[in-house]
N, C-alpha and C. Protein backbone atom coordinates (compact mmCIF):
# COMPACT_ATOMS: atom_id res chain seq x y z
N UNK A 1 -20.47 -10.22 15.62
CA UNK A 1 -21.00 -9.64 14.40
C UNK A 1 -21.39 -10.78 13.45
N UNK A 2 -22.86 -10.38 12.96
CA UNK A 2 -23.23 -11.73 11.77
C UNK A 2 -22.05 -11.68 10.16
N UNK A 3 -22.33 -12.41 9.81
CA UNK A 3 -21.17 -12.32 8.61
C UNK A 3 -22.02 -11.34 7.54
N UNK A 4 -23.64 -11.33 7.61
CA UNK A 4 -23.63 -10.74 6.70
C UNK A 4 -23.97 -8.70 6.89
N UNK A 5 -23.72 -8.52 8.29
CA UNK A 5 -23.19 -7.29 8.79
C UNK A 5 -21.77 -7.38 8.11
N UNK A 6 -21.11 -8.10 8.84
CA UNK A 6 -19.59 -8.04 8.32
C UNK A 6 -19.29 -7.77 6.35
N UNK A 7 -20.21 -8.67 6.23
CA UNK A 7 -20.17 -8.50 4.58
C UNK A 7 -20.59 -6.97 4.18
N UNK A 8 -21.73 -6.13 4.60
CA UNK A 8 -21.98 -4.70 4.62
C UNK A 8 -20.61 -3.97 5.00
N UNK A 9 -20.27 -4.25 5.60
CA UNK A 9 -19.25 -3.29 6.87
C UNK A 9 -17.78 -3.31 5.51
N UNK A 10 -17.49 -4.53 4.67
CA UNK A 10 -16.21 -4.57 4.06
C UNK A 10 -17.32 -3.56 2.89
N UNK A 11 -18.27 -4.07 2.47
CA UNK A 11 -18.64 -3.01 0.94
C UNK A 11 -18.27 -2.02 1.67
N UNK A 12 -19.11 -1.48 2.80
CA UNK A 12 -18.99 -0.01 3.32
C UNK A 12 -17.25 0.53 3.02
N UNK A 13 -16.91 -0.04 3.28
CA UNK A 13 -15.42 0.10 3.53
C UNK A 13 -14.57 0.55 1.81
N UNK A 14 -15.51 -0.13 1.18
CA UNK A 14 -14.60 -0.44 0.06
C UNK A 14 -15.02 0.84 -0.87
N UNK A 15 -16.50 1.57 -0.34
CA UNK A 15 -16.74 2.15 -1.12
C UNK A 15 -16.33 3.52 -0.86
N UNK A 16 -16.14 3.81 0.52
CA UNK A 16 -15.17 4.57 1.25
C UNK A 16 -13.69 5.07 1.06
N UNK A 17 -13.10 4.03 0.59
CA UNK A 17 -11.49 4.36 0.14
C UNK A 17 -12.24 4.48 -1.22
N UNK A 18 -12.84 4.35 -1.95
CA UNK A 18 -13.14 4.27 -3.21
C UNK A 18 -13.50 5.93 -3.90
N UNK A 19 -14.33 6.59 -2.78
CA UNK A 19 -14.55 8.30 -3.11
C UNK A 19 -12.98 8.79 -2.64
N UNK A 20 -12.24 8.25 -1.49
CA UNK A 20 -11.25 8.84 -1.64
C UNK A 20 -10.33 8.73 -2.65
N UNK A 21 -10.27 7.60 -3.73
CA UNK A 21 -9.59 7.01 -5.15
C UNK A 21 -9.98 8.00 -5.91
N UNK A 22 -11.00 7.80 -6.04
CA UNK A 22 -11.72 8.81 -7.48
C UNK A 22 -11.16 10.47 -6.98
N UNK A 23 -11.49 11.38 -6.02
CA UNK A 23 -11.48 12.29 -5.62
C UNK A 23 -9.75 12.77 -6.15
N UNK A 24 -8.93 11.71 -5.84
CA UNK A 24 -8.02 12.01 -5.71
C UNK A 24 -7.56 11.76 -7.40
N UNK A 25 -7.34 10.58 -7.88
CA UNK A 25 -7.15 10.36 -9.35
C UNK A 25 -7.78 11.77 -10.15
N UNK A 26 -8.97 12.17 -9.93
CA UNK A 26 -9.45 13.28 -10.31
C UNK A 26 -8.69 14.32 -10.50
N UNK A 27 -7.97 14.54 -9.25
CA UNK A 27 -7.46 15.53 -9.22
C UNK A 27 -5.55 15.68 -9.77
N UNK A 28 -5.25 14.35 -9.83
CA UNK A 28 -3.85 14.13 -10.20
C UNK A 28 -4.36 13.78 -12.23
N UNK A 29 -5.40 13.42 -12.25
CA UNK A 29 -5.80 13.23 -13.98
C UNK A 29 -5.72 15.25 -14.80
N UNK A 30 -6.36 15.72 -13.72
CA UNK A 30 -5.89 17.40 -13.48
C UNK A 30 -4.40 17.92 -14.24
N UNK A 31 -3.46 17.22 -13.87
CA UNK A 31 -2.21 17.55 -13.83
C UNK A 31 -1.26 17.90 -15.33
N UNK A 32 -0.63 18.55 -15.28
CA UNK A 32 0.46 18.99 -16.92
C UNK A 32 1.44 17.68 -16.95
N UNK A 33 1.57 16.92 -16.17
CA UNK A 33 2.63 16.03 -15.82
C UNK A 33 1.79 14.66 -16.17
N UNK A 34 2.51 14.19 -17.60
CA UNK A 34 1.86 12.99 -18.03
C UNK A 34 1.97 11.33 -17.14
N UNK A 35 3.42 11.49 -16.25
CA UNK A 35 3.22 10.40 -15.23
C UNK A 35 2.36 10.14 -14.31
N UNK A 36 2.02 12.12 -13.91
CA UNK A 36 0.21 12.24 -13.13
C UNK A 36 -0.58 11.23 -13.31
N UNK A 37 -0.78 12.02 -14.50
CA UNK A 37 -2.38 11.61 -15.22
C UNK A 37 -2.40 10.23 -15.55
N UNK A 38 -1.13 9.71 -15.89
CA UNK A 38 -1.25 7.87 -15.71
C UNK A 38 -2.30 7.46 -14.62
N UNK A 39 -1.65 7.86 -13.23
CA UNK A 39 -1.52 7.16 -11.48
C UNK A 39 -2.53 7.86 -11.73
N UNK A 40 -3.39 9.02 -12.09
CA UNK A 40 -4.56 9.35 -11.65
C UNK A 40 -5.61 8.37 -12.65
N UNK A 41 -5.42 8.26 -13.76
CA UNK A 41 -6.00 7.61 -15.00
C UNK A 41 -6.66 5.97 -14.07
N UNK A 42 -5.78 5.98 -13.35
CA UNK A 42 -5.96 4.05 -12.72
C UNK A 42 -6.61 4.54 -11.12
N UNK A 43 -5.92 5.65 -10.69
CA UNK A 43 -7.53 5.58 -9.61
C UNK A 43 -8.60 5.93 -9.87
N UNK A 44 -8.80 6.43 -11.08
CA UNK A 44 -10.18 6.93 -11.56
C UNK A 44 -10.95 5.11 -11.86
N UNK A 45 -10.06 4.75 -12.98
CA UNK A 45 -10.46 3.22 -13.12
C UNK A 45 -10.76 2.07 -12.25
N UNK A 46 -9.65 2.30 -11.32
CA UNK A 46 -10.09 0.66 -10.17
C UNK A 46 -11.19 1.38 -9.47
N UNK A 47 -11.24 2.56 -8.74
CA UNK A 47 -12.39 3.38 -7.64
C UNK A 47 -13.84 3.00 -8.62
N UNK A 48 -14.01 3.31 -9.78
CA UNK A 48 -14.79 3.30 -10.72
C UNK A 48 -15.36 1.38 -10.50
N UNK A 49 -14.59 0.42 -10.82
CA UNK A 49 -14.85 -0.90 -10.87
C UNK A 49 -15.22 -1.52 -9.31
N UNK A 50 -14.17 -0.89 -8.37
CA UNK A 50 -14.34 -0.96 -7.21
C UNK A 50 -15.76 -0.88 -6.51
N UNK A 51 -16.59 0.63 -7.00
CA UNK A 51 -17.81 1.40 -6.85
C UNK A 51 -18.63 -0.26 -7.27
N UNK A 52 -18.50 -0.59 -8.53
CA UNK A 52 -19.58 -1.72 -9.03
C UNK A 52 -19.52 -2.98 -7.90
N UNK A 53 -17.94 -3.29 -7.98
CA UNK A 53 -17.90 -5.01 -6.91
C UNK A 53 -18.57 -4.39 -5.49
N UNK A 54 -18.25 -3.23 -4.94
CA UNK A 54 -18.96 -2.78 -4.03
C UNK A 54 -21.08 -2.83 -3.86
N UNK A 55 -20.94 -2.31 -4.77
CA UNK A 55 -22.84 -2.19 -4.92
C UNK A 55 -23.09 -3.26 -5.34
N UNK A 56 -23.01 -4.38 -6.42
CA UNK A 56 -23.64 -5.33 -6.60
C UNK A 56 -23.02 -6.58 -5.60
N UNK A 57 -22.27 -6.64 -5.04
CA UNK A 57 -21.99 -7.46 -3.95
C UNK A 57 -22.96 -7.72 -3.04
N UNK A 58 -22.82 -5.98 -2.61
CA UNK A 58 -23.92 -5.66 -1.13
C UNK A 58 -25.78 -6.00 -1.57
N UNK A 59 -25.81 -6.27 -3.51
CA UNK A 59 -27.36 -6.41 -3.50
C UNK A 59 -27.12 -7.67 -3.28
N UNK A 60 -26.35 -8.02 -3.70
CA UNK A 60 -26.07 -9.98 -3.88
C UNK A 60 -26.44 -10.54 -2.61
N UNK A 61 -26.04 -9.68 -1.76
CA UNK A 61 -25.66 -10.49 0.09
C UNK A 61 -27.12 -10.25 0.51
N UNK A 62 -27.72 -9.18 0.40
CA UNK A 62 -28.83 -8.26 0.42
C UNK A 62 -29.99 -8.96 -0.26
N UNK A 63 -30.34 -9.71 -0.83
CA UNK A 63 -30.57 -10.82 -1.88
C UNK A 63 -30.61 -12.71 -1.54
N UNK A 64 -29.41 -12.81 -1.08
CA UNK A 64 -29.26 -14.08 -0.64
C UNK A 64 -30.09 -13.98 0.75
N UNK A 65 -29.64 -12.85 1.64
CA UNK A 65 -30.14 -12.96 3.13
C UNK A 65 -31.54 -13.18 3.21
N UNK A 66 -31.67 -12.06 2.04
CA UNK A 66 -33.78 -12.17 2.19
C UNK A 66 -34.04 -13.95 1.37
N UNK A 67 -33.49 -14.38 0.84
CA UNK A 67 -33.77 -15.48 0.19
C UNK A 67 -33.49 -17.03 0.83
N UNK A 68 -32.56 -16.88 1.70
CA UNK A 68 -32.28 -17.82 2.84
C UNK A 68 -33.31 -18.25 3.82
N UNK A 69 -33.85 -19.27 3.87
CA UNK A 69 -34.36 -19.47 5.00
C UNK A 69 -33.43 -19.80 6.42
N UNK A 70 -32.67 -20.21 6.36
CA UNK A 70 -31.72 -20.97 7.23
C UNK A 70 -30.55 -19.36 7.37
N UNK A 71 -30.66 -17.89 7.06
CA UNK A 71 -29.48 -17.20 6.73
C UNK A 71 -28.95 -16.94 8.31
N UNK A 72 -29.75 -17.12 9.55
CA UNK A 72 -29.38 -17.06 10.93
C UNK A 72 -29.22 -18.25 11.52
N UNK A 73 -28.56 -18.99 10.77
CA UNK A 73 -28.20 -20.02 11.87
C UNK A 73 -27.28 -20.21 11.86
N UNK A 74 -26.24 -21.03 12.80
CA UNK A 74 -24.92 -21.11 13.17
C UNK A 74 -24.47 -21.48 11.64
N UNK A 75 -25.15 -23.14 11.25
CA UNK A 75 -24.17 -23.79 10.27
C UNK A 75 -24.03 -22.53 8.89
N UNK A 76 -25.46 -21.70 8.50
CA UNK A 76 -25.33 -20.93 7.54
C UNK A 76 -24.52 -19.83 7.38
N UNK A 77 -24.26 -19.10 8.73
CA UNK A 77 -22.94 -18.32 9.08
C UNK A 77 -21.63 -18.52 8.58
N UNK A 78 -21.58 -19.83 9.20
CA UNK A 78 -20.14 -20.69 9.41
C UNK A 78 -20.20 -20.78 7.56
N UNK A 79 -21.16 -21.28 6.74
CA UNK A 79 -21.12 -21.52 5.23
C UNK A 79 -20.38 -19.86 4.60
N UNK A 80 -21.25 -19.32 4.94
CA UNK A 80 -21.07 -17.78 4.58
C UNK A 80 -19.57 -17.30 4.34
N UNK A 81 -19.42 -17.45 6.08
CA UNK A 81 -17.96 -17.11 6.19
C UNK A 81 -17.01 -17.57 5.70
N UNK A 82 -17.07 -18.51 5.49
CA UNK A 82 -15.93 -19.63 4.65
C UNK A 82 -15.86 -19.37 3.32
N UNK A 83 -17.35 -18.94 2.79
CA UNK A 83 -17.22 -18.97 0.87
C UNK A 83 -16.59 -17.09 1.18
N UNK A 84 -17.03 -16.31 1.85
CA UNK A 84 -16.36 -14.95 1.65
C UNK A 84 -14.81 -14.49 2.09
N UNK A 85 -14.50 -15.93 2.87
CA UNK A 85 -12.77 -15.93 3.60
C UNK A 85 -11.73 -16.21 2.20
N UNK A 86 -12.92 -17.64 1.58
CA UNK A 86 -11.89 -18.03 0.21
C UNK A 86 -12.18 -16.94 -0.60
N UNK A 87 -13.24 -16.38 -1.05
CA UNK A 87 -12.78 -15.19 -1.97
C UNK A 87 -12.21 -14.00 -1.68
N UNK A 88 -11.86 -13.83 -0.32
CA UNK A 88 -10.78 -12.57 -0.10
C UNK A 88 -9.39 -13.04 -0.55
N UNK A 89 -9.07 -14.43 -0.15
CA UNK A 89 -7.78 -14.78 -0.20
C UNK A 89 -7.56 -15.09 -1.48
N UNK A 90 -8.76 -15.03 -2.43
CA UNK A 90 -8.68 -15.61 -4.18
C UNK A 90 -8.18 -14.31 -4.56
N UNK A 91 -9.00 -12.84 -4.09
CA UNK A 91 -8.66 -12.03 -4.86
C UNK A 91 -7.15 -11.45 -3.97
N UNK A 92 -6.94 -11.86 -2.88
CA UNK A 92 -5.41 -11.47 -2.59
C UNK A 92 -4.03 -11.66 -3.47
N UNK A 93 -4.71 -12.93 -3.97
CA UNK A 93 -4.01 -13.40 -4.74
C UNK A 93 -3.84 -13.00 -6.27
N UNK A 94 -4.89 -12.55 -6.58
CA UNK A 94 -5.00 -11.59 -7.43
C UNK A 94 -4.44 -10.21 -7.69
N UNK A 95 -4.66 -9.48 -6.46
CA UNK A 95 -3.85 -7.97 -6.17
C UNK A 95 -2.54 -8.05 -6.85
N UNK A 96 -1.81 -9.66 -5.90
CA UNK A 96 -0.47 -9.73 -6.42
C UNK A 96 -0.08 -9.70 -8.36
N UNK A 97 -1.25 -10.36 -8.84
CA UNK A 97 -1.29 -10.12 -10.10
C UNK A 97 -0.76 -8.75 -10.68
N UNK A 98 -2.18 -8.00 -10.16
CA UNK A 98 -1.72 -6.18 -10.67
C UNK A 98 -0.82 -6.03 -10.41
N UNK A 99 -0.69 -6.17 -8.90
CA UNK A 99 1.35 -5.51 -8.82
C UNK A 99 2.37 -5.95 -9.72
N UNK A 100 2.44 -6.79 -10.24
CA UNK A 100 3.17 -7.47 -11.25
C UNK A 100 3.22 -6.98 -12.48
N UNK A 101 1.61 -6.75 -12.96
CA UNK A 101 1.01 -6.47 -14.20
C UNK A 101 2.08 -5.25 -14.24
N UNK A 102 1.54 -4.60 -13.72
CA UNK A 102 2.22 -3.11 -13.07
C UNK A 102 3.80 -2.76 -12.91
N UNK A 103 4.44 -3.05 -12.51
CA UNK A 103 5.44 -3.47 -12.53
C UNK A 103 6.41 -3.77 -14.00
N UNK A 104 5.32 -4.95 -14.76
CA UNK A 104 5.96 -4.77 -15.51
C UNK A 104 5.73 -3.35 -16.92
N UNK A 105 4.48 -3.09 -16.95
CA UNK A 105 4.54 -1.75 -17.12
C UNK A 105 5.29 -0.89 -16.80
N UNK A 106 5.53 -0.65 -15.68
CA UNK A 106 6.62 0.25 -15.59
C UNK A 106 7.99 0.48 -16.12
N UNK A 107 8.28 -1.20 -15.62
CA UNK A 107 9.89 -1.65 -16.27
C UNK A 107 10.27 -1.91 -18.13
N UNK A 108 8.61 -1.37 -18.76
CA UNK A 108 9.31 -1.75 -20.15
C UNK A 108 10.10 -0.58 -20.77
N UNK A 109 10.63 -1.35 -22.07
CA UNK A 109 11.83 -0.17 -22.52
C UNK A 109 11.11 1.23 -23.11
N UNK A 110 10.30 0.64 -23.62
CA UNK A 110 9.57 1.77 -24.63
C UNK A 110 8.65 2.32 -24.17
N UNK A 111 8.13 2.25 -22.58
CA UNK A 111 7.45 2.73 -21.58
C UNK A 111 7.07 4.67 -21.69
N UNK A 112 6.31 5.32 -21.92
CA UNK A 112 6.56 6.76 -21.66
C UNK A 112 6.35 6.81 -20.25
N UNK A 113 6.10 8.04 -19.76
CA UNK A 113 5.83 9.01 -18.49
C UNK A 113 4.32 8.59 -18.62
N UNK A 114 3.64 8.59 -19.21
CA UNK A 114 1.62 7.77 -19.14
C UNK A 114 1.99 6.23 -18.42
N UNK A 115 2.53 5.43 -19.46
CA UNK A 115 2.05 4.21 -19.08
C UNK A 115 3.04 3.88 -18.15
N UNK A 116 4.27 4.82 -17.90
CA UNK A 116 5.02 4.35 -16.37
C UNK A 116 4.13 4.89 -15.53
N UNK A 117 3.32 6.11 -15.24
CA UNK A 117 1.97 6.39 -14.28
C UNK A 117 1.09 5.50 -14.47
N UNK A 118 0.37 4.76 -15.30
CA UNK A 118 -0.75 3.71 -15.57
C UNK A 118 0.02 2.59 -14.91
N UNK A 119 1.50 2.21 -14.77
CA UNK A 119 2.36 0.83 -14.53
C UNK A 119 2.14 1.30 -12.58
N UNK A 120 2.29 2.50 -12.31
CA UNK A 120 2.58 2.93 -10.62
C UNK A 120 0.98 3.08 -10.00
N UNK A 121 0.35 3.46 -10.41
CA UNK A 121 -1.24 3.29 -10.30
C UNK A 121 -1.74 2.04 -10.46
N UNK A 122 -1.44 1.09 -11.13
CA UNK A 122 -1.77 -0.45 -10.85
C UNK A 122 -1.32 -0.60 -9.76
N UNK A 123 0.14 -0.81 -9.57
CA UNK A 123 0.70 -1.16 -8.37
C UNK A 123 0.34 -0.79 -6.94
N UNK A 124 -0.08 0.92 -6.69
CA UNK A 124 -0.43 1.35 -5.96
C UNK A 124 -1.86 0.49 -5.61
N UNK A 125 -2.84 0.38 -6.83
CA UNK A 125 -4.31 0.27 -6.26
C UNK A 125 -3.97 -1.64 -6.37
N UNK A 126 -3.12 -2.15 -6.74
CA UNK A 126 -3.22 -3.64 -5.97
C UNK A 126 -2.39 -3.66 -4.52
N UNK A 127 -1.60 -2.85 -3.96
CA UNK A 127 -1.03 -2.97 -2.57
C UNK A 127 -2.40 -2.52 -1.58
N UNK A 128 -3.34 -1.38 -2.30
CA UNK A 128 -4.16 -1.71 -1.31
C UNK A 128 -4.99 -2.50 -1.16
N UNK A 129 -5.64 -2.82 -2.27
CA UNK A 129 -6.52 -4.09 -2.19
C UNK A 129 -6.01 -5.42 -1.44
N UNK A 130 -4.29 -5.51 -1.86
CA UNK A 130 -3.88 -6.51 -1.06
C UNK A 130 -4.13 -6.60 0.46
N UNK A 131 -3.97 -5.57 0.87
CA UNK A 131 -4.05 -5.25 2.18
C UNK A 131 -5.41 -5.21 2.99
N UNK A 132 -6.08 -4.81 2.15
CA UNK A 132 -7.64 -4.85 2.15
C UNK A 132 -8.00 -6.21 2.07
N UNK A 133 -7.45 -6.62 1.54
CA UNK A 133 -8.28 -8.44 1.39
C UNK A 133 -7.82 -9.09 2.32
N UNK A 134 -6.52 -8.84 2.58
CA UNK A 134 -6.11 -10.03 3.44
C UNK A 134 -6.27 -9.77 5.42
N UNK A 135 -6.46 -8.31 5.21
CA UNK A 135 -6.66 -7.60 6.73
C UNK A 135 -8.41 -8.19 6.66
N UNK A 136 -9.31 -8.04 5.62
CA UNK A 136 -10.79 -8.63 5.88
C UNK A 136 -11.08 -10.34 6.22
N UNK A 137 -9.69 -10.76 5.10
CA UNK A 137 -9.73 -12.29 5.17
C UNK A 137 -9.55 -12.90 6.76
N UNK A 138 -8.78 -12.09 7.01
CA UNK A 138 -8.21 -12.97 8.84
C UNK A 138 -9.01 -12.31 9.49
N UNK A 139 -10.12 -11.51 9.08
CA UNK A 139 -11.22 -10.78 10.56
C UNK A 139 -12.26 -11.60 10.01
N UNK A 140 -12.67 -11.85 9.35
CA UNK A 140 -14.33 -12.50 8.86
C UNK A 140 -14.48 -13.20 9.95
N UNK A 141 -15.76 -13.36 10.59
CA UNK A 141 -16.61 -13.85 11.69
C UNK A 141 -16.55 -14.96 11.62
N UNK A 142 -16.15 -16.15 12.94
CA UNK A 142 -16.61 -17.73 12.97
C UNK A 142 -18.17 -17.95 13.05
């Protein structure tokens, strides 16, 4: 697979769990239960931001490819893959951020039932991204 298939194939992917985020936050933002509507409040939000890094990524790649002269050749591949391996593992590293962020949201004193749902909905949508980045990071194409 070329990297910049591979690069389509992760947007595809991302925008995919992303209707299932929204669909679902939607429907827990729905809810009488203010810890709900937190955890739904933040899949509405990351699915929402997600939707953008998704589409303007894929014009970006979509963009560079047509603009490359060199975008099929071994060494330009091999370039490709390497600048999209370090930014999975930049933003892996990042995920861990939210979970934290999150986390500590949850754990403050003066915390309600919202922002302990807004603190579990971070957490939730950085374990998958974590997982997401770092399962794309170790597949990206030589």
């Amino acid at each position: 697979m070329s990297i910049w298939s591979f690069q389509r194939l992760v947007s595809q992917r991302l925008i995919t769990w992303n209707m299932a985020n929204i669909a679902g936050g939607a429907l827990m933002s729905l809810s009488n239960n203010k810890f709900m509507r937190g955890v739904g409040s933040q899949f509405v939000g990351w699915a929402l931001v997600n939707f953008a890094i998704a589409f303007f990524g894929q014009k970006a790649t979509e963009n560079r490819l047509r603009a490359l002269p060199d975008a099929d050749t071994s060494a330009r591949q091999t370039k490709e893959a390497g600048n999209l391996r370090n930014l999975l593992w930049i933003n892996a590293g990042l995920d861990i951020v939210y979970m934290l962020a999150g986390r500590g949201l949850m754990q403050r004193r003066r915390s309600g039932a919202w922002m302990r749902g807004v603190g579990l909905g971070i957490i939730l949508q950085g374990v998958f991204l974590f997982i997401f980045d770092v399962m794309h990071a170790q597949n990206v194409p030589e």
